[in-house]
C-alpha atoms as a PDB file:
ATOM      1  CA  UNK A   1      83.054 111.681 -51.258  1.00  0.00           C
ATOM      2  CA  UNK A   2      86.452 111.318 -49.615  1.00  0.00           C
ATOM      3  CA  UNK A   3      89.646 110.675 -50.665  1.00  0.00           C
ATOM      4  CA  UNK A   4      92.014 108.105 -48.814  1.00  0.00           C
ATOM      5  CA  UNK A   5      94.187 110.707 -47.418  1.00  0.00           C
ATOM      6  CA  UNK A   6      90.930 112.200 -45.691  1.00  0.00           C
ATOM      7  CA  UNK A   7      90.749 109.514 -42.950  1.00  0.00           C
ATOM      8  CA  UNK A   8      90.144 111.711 -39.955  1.00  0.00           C
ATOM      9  CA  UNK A   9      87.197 113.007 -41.902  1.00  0.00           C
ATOM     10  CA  UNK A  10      85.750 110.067 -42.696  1.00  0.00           C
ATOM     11  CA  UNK A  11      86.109 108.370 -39.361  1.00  0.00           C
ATOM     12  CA  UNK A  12      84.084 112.093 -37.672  1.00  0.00           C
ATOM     13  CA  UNK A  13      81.507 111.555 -40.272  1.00  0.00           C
ATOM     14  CA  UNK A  14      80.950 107.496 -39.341  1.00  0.00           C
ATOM     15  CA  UNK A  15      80.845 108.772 -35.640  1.00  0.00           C
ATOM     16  CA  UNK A  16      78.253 111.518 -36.358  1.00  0.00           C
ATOM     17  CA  UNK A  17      76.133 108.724 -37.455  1.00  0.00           C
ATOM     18  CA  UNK A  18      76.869 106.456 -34.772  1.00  0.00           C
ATOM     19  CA  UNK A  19      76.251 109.574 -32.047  1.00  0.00           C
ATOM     20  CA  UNK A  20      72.826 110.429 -33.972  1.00  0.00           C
ATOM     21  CA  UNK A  21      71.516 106.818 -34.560  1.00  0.00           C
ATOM     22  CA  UNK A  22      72.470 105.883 -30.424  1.00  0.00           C
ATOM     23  CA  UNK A  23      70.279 109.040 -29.316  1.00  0.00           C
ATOM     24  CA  UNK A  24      67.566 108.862 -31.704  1.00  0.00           C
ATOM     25  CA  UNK A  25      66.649 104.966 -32.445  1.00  0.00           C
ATOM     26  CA  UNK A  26      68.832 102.995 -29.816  1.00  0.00           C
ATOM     27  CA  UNK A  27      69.027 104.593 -26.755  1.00  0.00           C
ATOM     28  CA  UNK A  28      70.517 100.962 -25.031  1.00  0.00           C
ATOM     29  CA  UNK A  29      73.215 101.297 -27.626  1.00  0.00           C
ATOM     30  CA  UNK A  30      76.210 103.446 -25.981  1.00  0.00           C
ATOM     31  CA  UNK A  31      77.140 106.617 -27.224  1.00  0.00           C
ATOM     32  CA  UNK A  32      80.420 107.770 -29.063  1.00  0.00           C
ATOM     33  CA  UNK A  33      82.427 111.224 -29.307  1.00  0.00           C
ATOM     34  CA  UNK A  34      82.213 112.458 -32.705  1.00  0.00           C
ATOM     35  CA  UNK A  35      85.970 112.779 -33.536  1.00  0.00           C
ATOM     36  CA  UNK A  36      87.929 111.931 -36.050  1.00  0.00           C
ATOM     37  CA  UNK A  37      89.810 108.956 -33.858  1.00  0.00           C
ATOM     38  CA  UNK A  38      88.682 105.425 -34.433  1.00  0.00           C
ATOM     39  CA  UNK A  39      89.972 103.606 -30.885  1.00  0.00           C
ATOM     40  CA  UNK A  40      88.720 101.009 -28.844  1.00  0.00           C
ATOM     41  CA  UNK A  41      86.008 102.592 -27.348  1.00  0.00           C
ATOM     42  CA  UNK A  42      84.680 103.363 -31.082  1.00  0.00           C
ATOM     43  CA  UNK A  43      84.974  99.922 -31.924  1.00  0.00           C
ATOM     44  CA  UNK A  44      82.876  98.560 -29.150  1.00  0.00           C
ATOM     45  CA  UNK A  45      79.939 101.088 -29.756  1.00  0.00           C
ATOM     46  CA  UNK A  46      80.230  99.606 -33.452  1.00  0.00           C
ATOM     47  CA  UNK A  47      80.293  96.022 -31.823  1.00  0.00           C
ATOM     48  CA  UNK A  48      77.133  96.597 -29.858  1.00  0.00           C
ATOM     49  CA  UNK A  49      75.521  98.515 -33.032  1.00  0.00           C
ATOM     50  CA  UNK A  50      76.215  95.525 -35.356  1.00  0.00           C
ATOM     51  CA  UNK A  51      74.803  92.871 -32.595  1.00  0.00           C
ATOM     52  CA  UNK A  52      71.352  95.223 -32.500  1.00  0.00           C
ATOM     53  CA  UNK A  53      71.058  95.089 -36.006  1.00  0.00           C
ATOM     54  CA  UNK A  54      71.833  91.396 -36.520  1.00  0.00           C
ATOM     55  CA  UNK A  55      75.146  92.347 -38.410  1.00  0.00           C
ATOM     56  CA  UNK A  56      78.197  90.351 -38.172  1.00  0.00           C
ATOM     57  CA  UNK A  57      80.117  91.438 -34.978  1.00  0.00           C
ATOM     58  CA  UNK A  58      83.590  92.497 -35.937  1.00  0.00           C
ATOM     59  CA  UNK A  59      83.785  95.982 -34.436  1.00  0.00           C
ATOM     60  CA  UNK A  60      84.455  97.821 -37.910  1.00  0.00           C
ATOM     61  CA  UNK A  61      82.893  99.558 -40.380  1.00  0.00           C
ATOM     62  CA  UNK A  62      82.540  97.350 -42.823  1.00  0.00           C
ATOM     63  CA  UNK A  63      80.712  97.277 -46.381  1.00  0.00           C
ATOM     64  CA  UNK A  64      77.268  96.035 -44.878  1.00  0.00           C
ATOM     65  CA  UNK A  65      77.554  97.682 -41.456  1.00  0.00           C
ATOM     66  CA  UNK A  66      78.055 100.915 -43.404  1.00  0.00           C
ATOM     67  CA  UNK A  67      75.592 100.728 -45.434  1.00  0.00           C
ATOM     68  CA  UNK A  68      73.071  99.981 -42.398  1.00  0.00           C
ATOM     69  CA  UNK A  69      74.069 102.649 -40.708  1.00  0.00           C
ATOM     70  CA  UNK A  70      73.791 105.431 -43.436  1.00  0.00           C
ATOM     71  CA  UNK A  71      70.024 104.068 -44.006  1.00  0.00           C
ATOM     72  CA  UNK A  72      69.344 104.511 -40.021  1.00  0.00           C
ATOM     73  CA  UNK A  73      71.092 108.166 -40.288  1.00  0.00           C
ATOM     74  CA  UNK A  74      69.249 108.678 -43.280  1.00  0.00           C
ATOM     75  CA  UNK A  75      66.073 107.741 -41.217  1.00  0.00           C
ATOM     76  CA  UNK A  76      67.415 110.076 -38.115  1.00  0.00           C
ATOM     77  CA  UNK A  77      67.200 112.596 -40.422  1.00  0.00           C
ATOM     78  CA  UNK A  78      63.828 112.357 -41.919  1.00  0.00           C
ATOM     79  CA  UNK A  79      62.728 111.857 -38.396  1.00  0.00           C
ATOM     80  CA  UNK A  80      63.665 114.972 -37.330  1.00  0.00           C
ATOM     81  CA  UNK A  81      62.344 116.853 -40.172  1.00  0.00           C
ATOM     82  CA  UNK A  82      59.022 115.324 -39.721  1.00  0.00           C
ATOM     83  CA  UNK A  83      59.135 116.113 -36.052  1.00  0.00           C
ATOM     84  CA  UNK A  84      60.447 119.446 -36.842  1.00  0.00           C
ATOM     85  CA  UNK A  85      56.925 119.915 -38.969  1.00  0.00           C
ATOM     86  CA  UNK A  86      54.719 119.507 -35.514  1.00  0.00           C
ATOM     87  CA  UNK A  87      55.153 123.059 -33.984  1.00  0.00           C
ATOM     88  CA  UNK A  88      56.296 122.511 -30.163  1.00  0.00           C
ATOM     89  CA  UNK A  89      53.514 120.313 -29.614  1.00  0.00           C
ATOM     90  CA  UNK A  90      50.663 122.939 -30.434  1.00  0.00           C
ATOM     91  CA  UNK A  91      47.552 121.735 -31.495  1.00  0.00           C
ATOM     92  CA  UNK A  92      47.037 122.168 -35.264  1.00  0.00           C
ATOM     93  CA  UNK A  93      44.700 121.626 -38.460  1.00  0.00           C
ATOM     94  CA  UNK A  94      44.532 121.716 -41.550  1.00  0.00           C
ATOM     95  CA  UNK A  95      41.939 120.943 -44.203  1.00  0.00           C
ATOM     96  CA  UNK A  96      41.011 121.855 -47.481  1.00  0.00           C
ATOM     97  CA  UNK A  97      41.927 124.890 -48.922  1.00  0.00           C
ATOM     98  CA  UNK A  98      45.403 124.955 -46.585  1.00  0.00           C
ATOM     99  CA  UNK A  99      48.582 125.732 -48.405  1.00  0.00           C
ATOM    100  CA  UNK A 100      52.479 126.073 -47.861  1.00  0.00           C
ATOM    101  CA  UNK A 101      54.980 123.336 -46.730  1.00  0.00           C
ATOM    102  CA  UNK A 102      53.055 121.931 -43.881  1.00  0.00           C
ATOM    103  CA  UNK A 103      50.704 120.711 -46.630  1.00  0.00           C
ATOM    104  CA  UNK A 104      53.490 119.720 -48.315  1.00  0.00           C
ATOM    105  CA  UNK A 105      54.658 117.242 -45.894  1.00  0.00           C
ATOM    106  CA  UNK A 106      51.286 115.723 -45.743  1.00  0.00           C
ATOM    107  CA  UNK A 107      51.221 115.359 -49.411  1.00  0.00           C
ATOM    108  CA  UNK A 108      54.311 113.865 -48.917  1.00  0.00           C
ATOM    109  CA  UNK A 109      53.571 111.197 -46.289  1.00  0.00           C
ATOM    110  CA  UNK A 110      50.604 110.717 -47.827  1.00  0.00           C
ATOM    111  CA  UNK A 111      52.368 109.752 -51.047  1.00  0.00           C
ATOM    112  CA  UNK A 112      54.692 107.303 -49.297  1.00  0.00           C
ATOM    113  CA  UNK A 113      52.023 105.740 -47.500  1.00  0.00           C
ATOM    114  CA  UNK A 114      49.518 104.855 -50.934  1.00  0.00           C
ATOM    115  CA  UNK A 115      52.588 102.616 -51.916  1.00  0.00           C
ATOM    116  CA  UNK A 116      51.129 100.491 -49.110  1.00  0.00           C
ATOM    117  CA  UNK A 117      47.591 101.218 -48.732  1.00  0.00           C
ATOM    118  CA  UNK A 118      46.500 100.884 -52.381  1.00  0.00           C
ATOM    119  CA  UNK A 119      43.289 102.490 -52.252  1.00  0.00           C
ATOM    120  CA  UNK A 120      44.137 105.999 -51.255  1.00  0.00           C
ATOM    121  CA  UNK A 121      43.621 108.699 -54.154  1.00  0.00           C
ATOM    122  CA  UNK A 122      46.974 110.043 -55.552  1.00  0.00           C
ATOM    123  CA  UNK A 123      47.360 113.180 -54.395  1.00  0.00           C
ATOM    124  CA  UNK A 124      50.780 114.461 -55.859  1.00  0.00           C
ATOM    125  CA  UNK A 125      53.825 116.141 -53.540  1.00  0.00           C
ATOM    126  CA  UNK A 126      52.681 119.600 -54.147  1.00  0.00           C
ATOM    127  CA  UNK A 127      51.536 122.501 -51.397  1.00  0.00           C
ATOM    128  CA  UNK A 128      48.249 122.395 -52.171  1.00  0.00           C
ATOM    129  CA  UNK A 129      45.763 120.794 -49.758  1.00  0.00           C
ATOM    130  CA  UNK A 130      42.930 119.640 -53.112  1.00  0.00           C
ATOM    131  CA  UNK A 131      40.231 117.417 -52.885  1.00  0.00           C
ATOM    132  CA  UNK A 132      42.571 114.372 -53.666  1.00  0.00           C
ATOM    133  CA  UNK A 133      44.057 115.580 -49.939  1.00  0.00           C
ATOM    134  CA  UNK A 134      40.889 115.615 -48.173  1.00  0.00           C
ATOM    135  CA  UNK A 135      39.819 111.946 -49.678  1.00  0.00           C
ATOM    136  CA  UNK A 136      43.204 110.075 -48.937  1.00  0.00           C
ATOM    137  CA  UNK A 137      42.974 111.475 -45.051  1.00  0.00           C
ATOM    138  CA  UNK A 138      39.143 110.419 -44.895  1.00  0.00           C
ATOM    139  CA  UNK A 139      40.824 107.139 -46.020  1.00  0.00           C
ATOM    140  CA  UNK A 140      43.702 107.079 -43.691  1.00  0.00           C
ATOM    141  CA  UNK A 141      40.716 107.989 -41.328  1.00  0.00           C
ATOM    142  CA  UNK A 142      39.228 104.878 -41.717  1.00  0.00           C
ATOM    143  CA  UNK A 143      42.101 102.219 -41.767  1.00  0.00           C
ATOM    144  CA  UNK A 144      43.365 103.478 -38.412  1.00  0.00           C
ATOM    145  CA  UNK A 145      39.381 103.659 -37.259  1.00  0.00           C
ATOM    146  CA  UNK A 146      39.778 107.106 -36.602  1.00  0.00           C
ATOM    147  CA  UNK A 147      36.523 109.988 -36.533  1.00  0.00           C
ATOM    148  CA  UNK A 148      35.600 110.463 -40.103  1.00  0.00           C
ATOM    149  CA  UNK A 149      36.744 114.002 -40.816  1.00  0.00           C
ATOM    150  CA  UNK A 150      39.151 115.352 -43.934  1.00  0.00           C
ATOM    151  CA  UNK A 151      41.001 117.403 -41.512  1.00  0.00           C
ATOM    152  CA  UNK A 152      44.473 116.320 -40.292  1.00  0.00           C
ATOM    153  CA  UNK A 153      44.691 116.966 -36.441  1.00  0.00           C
ATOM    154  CA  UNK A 154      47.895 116.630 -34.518  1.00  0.00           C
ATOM    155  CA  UNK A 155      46.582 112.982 -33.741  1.00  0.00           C
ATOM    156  CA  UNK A 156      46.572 111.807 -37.015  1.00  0.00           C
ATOM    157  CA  UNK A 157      49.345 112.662 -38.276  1.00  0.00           C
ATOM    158  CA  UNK A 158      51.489 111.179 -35.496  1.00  0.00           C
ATOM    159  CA  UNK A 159      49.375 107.630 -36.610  1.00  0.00           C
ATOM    160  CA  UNK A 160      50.678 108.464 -40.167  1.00  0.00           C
ATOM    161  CA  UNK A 161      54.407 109.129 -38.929  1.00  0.00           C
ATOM    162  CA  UNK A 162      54.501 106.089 -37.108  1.00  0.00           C
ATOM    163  CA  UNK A 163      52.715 103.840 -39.851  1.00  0.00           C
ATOM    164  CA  UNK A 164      55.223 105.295 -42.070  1.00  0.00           C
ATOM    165  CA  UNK A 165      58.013 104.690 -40.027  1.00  0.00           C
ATOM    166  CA  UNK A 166      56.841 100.951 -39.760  1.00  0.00           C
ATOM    167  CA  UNK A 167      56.556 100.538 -43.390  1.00  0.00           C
ATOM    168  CA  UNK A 168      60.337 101.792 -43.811  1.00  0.00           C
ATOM    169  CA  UNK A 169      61.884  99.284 -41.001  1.00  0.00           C
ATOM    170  CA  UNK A 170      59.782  96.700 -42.781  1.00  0.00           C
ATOM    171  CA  UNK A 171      61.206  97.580 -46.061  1.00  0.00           C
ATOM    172  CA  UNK A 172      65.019  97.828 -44.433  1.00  0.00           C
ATOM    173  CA  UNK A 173      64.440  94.721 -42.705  1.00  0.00           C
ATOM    174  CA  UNK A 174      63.438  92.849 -46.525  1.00  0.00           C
ATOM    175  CA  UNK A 175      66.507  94.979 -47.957  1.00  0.00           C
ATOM    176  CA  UNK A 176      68.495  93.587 -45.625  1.00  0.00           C
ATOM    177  CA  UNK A 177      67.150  89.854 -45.686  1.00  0.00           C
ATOM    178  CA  UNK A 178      67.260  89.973 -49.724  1.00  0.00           C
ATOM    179  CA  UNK A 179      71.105  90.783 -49.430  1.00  0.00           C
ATOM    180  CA  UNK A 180      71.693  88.228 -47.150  1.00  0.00           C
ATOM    181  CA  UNK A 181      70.484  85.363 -49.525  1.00  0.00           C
ATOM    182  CA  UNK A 182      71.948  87.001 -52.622  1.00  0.00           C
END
């Protein structure tokens, strides 16, 4: 955290997030500088940030525009990790018997998404892809009417990515709606 006297680093971290949020979830929104100078130009791209998100337009970063903005850099972020996972675009596999942090991942997303679809098998966070794997992507399989296989292709896990990334802007959006009537 930041001390008071730290302004300039505080106002180049708020940028960063502005900079990575324009390029990587509103590309209408206008880009900033990352700098540690708060002018008028950095107000207006936090004007036109607020009015995307439904925020109260005042051109600073207040309390609730703040904390919107972390959870889309937050998001950025795990975007790009996920995206990082998918190899230049090469076709891949994997299936049963696969190990490392590519497995990992899918255990992962795979995790997030049973919170939502309730009958997928549990199939922990670990490396491993088990048996538990291979049933929750058959499932997955069939709620996005996919060929029934336990293998995850390149195809479906972009279908899990972006169901996942649906769920969380779902979630945000009741976050956000909640603290609105609180």
């Amino acid at each position: 955290m930041y001390n008071i006297q730290d302004k300039t680093a505080v106002i180049r971290e708020i940028k960063r997030y502005l900079y990575d949020v324009a390029h990587n979830m509103y590309p209408q929104m206008k880009s900033t500088t990352v700098d540690g100078i708060f002018d008028a130009e950095s107000a207006e791209v936090v004007r036109e940030y607020q009015k995307i998100r439904g925020l109260p337009i005042n051109g600073s970063v207040d309390y609730i525009t703040f904390l919107a903005l972390a959870k889309d850099y937050e998001n950025v972020l795990r975007k790009k990790e996920q995206r990082d996972f998918i190899l230049s675009g090469t076709p891949f596999s994997y299936s049963r018997g696969d190990y490392g942090d590519d497995v990992r991942v899918i255990n992962l997303i795979l995790s997030e998404l049973s919170d939502v679809y309730r009958s997928l098998p549990h199939v922990g966070k670990g490396s491993y892809y088990s048996a538990y794997t291979c049933a929750a992507v058959r499932e997955m399989r069939k709620v996005f009417m996919m060929e029934d296989s336990d293998e995850v292709d390149a195809a479906l896990y972009e279908r899990m990515l972006t169901e996942l990334d649906a769920i969380q802007r779902n979630k945000r959006h009741n976050d956000l709606k909640n603290k609105e009537w609180a």
